[in-house]
PDB file of N, CA and C in Angstrom:
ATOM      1  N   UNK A   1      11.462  32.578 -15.848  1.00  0.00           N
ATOM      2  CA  UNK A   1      11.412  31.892 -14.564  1.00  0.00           C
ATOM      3  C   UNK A   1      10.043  31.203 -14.445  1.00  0.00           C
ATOM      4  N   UNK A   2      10.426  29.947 -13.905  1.00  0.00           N
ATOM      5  CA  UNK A   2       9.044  29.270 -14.109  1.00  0.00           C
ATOM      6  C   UNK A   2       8.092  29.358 -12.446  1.00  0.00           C
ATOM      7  N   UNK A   3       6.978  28.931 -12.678  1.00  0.00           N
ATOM      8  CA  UNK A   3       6.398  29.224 -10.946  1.00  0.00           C
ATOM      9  C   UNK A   3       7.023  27.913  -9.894  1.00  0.00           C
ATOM     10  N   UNK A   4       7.405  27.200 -10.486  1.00  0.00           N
ATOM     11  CA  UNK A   4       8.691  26.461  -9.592  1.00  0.00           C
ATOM     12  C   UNK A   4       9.746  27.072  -9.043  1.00  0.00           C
ATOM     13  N   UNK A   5      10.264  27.736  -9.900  1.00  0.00           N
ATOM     14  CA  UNK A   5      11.623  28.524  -9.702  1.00  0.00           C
ATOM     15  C   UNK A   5      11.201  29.710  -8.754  1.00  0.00           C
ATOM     16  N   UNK A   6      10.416  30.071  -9.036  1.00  0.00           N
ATOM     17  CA  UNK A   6       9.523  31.406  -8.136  1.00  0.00           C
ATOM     18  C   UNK A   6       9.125  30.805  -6.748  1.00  0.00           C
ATOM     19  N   UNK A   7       8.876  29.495  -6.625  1.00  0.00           N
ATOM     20  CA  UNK A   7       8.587  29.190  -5.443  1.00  0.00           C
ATOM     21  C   UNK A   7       9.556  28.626  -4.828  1.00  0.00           C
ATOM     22  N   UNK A   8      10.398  28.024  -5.566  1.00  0.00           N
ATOM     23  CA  UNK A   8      11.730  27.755  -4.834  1.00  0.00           C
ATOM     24  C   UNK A   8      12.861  28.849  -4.211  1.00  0.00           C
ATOM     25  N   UNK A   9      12.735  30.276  -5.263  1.00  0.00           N
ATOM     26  CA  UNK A   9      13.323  31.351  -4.366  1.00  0.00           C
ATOM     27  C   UNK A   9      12.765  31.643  -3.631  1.00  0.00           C
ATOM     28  N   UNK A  10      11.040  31.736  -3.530  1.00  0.00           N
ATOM     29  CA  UNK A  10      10.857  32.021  -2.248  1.00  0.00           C
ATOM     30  C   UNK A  10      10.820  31.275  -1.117  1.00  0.00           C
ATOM     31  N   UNK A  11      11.088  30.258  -0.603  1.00  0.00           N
ATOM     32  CA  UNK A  11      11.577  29.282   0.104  1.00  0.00           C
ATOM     33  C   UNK A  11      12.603  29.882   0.446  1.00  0.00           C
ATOM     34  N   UNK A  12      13.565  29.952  -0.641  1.00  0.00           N
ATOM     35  CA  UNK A  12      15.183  29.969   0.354  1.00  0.00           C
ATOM     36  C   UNK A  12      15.057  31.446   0.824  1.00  0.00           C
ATOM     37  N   UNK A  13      13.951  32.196   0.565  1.00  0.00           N
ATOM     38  CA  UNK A  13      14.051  33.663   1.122  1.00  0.00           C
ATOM     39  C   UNK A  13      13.229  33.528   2.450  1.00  0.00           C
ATOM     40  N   UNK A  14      12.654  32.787   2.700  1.00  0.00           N
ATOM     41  CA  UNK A  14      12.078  32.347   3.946  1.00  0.00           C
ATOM     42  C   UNK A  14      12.778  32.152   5.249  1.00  0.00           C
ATOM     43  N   UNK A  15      13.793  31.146   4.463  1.00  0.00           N
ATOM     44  CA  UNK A  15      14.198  30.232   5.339  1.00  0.00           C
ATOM     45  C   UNK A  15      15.564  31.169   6.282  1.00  0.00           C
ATOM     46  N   UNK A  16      15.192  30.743   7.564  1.00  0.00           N
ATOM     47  CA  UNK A  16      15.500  31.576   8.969  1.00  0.00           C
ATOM     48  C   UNK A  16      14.595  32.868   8.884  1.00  0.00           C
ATOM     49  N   UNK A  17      13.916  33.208   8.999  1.00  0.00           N
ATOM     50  CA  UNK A  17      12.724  34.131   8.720  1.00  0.00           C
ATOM     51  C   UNK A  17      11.591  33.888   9.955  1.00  0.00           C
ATOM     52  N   UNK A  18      11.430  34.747  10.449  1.00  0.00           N
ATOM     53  CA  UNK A  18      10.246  34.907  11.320  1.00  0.00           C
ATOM     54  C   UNK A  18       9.255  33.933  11.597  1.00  0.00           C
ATOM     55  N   UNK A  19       8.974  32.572  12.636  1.00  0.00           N
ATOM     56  CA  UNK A  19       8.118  31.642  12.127  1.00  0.00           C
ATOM     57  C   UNK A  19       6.312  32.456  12.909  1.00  0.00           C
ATOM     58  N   UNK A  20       7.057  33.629  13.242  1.00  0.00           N
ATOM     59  CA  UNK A  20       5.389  33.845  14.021  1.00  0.00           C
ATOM     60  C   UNK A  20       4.809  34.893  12.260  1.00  0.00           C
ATOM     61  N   UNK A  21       5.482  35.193  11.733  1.00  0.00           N
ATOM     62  CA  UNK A  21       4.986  35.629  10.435  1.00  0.00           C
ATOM     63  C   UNK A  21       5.071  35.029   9.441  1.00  0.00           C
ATOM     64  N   UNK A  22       5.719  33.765   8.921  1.00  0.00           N
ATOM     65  CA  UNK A  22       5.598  32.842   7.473  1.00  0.00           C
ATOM     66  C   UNK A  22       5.758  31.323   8.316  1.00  0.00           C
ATOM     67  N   UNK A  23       4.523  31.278   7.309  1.00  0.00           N
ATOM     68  CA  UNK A  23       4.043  29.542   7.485  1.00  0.00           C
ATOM     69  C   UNK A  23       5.603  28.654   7.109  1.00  0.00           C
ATOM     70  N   UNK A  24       6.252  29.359   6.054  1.00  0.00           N
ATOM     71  CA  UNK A  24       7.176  28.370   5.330  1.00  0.00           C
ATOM     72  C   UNK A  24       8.794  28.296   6.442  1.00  0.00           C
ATOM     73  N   UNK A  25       8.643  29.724   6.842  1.00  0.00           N
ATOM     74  CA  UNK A  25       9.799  29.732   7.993  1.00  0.00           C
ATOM     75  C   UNK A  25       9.540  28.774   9.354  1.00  0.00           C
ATOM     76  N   UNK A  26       8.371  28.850   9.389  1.00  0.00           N
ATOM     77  CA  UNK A  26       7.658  28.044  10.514  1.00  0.00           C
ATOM     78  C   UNK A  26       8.118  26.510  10.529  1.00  0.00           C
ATOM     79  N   UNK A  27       7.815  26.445   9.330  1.00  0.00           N
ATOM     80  CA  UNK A  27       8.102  24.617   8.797  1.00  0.00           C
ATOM     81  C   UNK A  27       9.941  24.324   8.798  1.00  0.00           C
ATOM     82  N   UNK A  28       9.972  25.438   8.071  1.00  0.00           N
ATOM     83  CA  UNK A  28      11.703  24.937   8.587  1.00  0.00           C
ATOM     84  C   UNK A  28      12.353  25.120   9.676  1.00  0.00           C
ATOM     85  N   UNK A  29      11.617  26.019  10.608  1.00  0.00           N
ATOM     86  CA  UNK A  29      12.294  26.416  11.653  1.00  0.00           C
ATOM     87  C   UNK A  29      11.881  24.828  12.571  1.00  0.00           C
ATOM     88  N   UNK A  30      11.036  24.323  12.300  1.00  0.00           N
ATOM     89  CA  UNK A  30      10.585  22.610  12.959  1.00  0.00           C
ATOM     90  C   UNK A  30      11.707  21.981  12.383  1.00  0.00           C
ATOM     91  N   UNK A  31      12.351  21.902  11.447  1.00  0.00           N
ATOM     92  CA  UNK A  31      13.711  21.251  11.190  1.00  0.00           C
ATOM     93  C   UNK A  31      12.758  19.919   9.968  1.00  0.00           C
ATOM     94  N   UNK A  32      14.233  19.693   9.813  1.00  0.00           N
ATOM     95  CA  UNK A  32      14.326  18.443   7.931  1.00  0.00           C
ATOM     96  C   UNK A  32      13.015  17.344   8.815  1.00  0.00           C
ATOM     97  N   UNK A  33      12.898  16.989   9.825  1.00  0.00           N
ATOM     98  CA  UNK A  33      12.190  15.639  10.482  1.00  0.00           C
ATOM     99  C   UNK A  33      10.387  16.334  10.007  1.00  0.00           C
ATOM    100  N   UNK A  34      10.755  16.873  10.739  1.00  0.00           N
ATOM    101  CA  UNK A  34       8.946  18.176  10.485  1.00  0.00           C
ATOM    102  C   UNK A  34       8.495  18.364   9.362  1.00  0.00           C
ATOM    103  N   UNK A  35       9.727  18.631   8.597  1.00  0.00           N
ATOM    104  CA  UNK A  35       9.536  19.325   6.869  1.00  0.00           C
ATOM    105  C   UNK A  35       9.028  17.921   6.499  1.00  0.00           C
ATOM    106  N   UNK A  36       9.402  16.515   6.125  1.00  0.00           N
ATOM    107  CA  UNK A  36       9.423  14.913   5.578  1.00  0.00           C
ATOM    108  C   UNK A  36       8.249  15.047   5.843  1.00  0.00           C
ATOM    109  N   UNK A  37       7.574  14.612   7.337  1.00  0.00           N
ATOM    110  CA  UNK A  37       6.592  14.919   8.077  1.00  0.00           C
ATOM    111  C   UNK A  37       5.106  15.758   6.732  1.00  0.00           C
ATOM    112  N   UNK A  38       5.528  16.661   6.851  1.00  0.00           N
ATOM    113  CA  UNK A  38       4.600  17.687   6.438  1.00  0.00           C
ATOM    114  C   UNK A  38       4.441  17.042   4.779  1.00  0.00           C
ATOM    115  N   UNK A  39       5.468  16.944   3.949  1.00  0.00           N
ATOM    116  CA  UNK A  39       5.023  16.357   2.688  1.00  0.00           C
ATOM    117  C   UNK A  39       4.562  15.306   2.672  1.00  0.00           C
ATOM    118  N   UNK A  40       4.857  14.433   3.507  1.00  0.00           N
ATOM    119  CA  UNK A  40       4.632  12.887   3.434  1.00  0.00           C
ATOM    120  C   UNK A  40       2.991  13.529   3.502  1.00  0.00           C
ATOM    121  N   UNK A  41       2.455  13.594   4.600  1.00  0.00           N
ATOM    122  CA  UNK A  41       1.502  14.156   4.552  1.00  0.00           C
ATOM    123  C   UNK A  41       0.290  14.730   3.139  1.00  0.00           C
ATOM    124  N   UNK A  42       0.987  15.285   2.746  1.00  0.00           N
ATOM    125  CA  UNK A  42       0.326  15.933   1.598  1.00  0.00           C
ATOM    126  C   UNK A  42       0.659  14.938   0.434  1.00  0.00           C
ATOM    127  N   UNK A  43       1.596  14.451   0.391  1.00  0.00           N
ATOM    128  CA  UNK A  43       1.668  13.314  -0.637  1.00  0.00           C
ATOM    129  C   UNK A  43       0.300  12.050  -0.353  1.00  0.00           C
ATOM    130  N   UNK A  44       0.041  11.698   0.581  1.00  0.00           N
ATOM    131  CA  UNK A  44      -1.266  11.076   1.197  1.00  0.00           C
ATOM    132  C   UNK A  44      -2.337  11.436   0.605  1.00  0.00           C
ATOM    133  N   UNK A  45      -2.417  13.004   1.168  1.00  0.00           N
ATOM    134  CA  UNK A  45      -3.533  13.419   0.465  1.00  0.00           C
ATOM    135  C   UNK A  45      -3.821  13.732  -1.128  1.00  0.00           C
ATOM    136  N   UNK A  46      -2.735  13.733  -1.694  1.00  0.00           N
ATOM    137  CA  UNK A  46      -2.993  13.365  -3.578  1.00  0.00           C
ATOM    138  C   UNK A  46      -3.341  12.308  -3.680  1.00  0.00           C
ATOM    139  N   UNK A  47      -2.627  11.461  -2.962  1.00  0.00           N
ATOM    140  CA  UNK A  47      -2.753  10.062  -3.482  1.00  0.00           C
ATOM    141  C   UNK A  47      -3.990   9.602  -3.399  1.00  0.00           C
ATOM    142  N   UNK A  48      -5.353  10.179  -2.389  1.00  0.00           N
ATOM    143  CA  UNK A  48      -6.430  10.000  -1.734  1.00  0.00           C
ATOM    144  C   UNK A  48      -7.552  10.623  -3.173  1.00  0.00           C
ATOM    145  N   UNK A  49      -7.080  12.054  -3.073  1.00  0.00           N
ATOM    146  CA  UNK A  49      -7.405  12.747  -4.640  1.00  0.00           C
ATOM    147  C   UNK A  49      -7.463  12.178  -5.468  1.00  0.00           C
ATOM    148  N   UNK A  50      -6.270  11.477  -6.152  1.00  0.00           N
ATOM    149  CA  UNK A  50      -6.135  10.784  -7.541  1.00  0.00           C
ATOM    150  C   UNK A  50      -7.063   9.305  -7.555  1.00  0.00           C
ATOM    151  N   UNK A  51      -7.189   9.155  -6.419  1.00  0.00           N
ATOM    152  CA  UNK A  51      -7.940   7.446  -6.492  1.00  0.00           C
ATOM    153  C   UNK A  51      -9.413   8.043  -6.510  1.00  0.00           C
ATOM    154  N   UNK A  52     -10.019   9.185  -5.675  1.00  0.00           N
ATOM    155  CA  UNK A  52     -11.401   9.810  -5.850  1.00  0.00           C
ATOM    156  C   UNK A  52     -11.625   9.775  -7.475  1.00  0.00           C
ATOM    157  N   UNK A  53     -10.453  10.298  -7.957  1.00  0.00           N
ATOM    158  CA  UNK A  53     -10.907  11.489  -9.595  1.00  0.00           C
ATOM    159  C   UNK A  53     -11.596  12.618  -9.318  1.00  0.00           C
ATOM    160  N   UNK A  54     -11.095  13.259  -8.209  1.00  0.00           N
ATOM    161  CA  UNK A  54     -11.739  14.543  -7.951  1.00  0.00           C
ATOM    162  C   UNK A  54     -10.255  15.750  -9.295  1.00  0.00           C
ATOM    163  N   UNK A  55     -10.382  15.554 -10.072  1.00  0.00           N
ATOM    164  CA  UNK A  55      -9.654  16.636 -10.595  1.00  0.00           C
ATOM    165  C   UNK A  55      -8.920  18.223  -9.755  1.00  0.00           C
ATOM    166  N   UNK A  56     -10.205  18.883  -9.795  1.00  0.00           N
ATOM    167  CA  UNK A  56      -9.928  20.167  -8.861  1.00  0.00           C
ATOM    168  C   UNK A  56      -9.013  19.748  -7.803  1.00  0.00           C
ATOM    169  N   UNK A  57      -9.688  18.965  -7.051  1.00  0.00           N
ATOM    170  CA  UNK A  57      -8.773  18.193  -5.292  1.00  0.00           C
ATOM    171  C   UNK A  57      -7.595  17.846  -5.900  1.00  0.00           C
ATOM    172  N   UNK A  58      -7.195  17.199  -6.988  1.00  0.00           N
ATOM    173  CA  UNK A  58      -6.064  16.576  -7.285  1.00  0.00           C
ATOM    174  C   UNK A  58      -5.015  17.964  -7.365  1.00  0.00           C
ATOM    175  N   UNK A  59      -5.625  18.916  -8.449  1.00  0.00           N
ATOM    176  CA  UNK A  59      -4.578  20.093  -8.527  1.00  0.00           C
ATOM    177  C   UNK A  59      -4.584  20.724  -7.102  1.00  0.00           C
ATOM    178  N   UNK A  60      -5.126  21.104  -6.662  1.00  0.00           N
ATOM    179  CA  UNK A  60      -4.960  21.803  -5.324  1.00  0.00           C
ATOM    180  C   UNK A  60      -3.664  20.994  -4.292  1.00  0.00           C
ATOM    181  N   UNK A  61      -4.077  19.750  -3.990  1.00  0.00           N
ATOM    182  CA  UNK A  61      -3.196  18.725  -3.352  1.00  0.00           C
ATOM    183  C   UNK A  61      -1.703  18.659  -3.631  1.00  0.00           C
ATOM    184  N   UNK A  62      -1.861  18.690  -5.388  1.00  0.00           N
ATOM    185  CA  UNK A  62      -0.725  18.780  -6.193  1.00  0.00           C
ATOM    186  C   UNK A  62       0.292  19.413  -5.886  1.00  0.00           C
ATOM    187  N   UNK A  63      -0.428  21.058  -6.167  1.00  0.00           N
ATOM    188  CA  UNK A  63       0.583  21.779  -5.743  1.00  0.00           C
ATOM    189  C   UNK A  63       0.640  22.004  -4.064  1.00  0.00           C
ATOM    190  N   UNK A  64       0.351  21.893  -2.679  1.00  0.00           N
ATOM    191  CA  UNK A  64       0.551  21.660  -1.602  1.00  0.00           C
ATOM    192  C   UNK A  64       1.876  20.637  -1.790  1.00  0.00           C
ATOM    193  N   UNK A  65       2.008  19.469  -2.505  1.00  0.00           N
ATOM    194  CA  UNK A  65       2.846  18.270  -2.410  1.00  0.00           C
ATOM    195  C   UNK A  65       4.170  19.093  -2.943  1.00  0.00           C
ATOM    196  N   UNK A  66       4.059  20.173  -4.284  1.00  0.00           N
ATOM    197  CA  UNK A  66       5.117  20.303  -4.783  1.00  0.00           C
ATOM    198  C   UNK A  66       5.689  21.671  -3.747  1.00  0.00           C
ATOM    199  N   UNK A  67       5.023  22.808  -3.189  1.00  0.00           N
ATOM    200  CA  UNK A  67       5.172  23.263  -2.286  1.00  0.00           C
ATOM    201  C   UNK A  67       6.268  22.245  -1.164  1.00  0.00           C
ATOM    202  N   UNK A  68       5.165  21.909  -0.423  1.00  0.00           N
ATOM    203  CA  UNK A  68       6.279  20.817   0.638  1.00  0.00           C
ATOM    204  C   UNK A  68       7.458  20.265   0.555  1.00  0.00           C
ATOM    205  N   UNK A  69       7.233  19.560  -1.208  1.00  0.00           N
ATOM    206  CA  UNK A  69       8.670  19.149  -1.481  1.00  0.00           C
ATOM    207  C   UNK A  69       9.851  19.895  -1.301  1.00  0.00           C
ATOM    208  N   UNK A  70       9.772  21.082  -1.917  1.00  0.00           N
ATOM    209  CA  UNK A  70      10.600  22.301  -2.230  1.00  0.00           C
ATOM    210  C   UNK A  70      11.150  22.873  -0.269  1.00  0.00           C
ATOM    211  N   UNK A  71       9.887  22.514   0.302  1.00  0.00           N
ATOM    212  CA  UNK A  71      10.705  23.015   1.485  1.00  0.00           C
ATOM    213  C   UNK A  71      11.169  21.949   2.166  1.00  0.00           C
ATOM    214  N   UNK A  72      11.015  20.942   2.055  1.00  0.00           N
ATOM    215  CA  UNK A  72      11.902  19.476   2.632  1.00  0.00           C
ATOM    216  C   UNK A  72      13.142  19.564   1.723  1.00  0.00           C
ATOM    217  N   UNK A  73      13.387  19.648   0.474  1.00  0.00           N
ATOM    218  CA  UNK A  73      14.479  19.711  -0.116  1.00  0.00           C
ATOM    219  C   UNK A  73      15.322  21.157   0.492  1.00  0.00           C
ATOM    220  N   UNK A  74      14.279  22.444   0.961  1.00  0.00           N
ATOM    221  CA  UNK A  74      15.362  23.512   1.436  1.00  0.00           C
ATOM    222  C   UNK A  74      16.033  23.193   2.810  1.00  0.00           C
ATOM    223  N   UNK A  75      15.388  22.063   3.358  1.00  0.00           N
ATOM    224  CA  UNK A  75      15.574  22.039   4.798  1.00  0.00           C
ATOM    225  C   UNK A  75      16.905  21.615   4.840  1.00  0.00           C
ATOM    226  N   UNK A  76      16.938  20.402   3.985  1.00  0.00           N
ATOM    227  CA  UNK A  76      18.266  19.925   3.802  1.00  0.00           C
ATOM    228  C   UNK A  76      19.197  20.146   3.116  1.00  0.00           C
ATOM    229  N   UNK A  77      19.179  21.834   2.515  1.00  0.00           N
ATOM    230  CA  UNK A  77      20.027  22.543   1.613  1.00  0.00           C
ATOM    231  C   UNK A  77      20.207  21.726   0.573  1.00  0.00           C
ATOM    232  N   UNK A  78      18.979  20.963  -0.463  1.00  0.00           N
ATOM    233  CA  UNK A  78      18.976  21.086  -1.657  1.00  0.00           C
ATOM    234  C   UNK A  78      18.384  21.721  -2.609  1.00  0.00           C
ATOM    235  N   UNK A  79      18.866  22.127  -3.067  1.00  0.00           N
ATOM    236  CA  UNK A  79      18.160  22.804  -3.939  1.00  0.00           C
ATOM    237  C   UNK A  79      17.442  22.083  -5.516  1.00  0.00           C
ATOM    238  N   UNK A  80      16.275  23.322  -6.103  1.00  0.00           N
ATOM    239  CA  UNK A  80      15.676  22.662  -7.007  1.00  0.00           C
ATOM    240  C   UNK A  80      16.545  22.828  -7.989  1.00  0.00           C
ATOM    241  N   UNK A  81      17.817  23.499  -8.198  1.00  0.00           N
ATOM    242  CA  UNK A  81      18.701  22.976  -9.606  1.00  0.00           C
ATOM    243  C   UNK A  81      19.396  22.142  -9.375  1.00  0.00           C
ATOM    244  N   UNK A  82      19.380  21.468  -8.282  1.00  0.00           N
ATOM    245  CA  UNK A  82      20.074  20.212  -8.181  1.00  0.00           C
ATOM    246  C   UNK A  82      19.128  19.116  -8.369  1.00  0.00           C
ATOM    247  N   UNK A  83      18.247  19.148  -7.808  1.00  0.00           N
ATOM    248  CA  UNK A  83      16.962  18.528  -8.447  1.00  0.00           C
ATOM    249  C   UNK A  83      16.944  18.183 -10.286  1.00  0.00           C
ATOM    250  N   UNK A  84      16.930  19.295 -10.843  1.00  0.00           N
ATOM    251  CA  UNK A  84      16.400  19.563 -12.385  1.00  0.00           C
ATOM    252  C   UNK A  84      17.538  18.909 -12.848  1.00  0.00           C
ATOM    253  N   UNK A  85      18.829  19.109 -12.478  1.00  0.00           N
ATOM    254  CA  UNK A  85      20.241  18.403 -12.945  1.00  0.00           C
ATOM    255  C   UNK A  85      20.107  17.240 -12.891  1.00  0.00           C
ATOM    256  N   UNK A  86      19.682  16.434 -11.621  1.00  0.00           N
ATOM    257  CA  UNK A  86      19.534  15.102 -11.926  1.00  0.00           C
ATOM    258  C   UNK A  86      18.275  14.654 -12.826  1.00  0.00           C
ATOM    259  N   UNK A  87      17.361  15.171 -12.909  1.00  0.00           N
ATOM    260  CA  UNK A  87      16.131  15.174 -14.126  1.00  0.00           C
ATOM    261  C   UNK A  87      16.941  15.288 -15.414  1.00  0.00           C
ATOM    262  N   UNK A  88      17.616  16.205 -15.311  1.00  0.00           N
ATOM    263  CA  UNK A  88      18.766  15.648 -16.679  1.00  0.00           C
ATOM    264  C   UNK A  88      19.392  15.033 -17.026  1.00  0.00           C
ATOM    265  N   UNK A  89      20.395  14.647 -16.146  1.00  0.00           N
ATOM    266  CA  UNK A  89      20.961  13.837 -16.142  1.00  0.00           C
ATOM    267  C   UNK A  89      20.057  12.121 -16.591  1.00  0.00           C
ATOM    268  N   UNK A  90      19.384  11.753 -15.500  1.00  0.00           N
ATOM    269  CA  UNK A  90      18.210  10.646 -16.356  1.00  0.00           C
ATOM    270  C   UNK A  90      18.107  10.662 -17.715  1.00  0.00           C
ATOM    271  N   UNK A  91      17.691  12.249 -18.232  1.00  0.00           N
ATOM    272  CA  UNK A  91      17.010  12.403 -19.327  1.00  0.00           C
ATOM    273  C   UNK A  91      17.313  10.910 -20.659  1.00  0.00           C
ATOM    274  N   UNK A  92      16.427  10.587 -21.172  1.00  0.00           N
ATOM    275  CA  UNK A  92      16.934   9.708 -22.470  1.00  0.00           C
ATOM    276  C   UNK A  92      17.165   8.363 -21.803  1.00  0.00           C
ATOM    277  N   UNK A  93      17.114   7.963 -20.185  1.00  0.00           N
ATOM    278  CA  UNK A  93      17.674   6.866 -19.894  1.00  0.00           C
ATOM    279  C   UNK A  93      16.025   6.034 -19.613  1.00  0.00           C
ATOM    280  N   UNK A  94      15.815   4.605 -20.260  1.00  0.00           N
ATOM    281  CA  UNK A  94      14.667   4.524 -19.242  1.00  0.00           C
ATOM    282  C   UNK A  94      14.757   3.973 -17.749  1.00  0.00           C
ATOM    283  N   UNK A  95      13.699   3.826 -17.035  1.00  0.00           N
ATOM    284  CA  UNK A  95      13.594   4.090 -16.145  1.00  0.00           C
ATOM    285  C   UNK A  95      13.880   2.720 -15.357  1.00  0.00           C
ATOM    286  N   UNK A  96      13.788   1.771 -16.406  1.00  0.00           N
ATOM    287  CA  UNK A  96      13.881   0.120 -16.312  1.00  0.00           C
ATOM    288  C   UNK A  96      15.930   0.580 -16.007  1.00  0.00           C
ATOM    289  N   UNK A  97      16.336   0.585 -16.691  1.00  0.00           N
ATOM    290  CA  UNK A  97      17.416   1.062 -16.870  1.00  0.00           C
ATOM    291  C   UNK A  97      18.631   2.220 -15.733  1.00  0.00           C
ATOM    292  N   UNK A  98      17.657   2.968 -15.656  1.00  0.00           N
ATOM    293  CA  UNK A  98      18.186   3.759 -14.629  1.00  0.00           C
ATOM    294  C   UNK A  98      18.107   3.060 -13.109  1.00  0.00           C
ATOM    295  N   UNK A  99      17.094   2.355 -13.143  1.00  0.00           N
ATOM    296  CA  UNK A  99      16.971   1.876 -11.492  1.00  0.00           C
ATOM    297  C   UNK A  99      17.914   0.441 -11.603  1.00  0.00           C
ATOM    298  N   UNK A 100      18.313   0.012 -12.302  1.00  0.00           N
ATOM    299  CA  UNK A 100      19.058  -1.221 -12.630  1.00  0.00           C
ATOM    300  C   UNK A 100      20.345  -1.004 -11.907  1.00  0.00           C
ATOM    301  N   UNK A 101      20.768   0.519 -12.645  1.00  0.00           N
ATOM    302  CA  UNK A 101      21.933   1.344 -12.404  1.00  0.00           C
ATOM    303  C   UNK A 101      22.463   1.553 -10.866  1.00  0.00           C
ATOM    304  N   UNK A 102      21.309   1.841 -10.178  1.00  0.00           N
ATOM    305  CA  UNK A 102      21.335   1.992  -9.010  1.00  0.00           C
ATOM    306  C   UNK A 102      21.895   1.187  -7.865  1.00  0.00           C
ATOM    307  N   UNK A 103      21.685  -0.408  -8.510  1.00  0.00           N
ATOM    308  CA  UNK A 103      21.639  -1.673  -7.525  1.00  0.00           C
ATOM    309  C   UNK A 103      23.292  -1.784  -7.566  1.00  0.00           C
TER     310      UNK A 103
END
């Protein structure tokens, strides 16, 4: 189990969970609008990181962004193997290619 997978069960073990005792129940209990909210957020702040070249700031930020993600994706009952499936699914396609697909 990877520390993705570890953080993604703990998410869905969160979720409806006490928001005066977990930060992460807290965030979902604000609902999918709050959760967007909260990553968008932290996606900002990498993006702020990566243009510094503060390294350290970048990993820290990093994982906050991949955190958030995971609970914006629980908010809206997706999950991260549905996630990784479509990462597979892509797999081998490029990216010129895949977004072509899309239109």
């Amino acid at each position: 189990m990877t520390a993705l997978d570890r953080l993604a069960a703990t998410v869905a073990g969160r979720k409806g969970g006490d928001p005066a005792t977990s930060w992460t129940a807290k965030l979902l209990a604000a609902g999918p609008e709050a959760c967007a909210k909260k990553f968008g957020e932290e996606a900002v702040e990498a993006v702020i990181e990566a243009v510094k070249g503060d390294r350290d700031r970048l990993t820290s930020e990093a994982a906050d962004v991949l955190y958030h993600l995971v609970v914006m994706l629980a908010s809206r009952d997706v999950t991260l193997d549905a996630v990784m499936a479509e990462l597979d699914r892509r797999a081998g396609t490029s990216g010129i290619a895949e977004k072509a697909g899309r239109g």
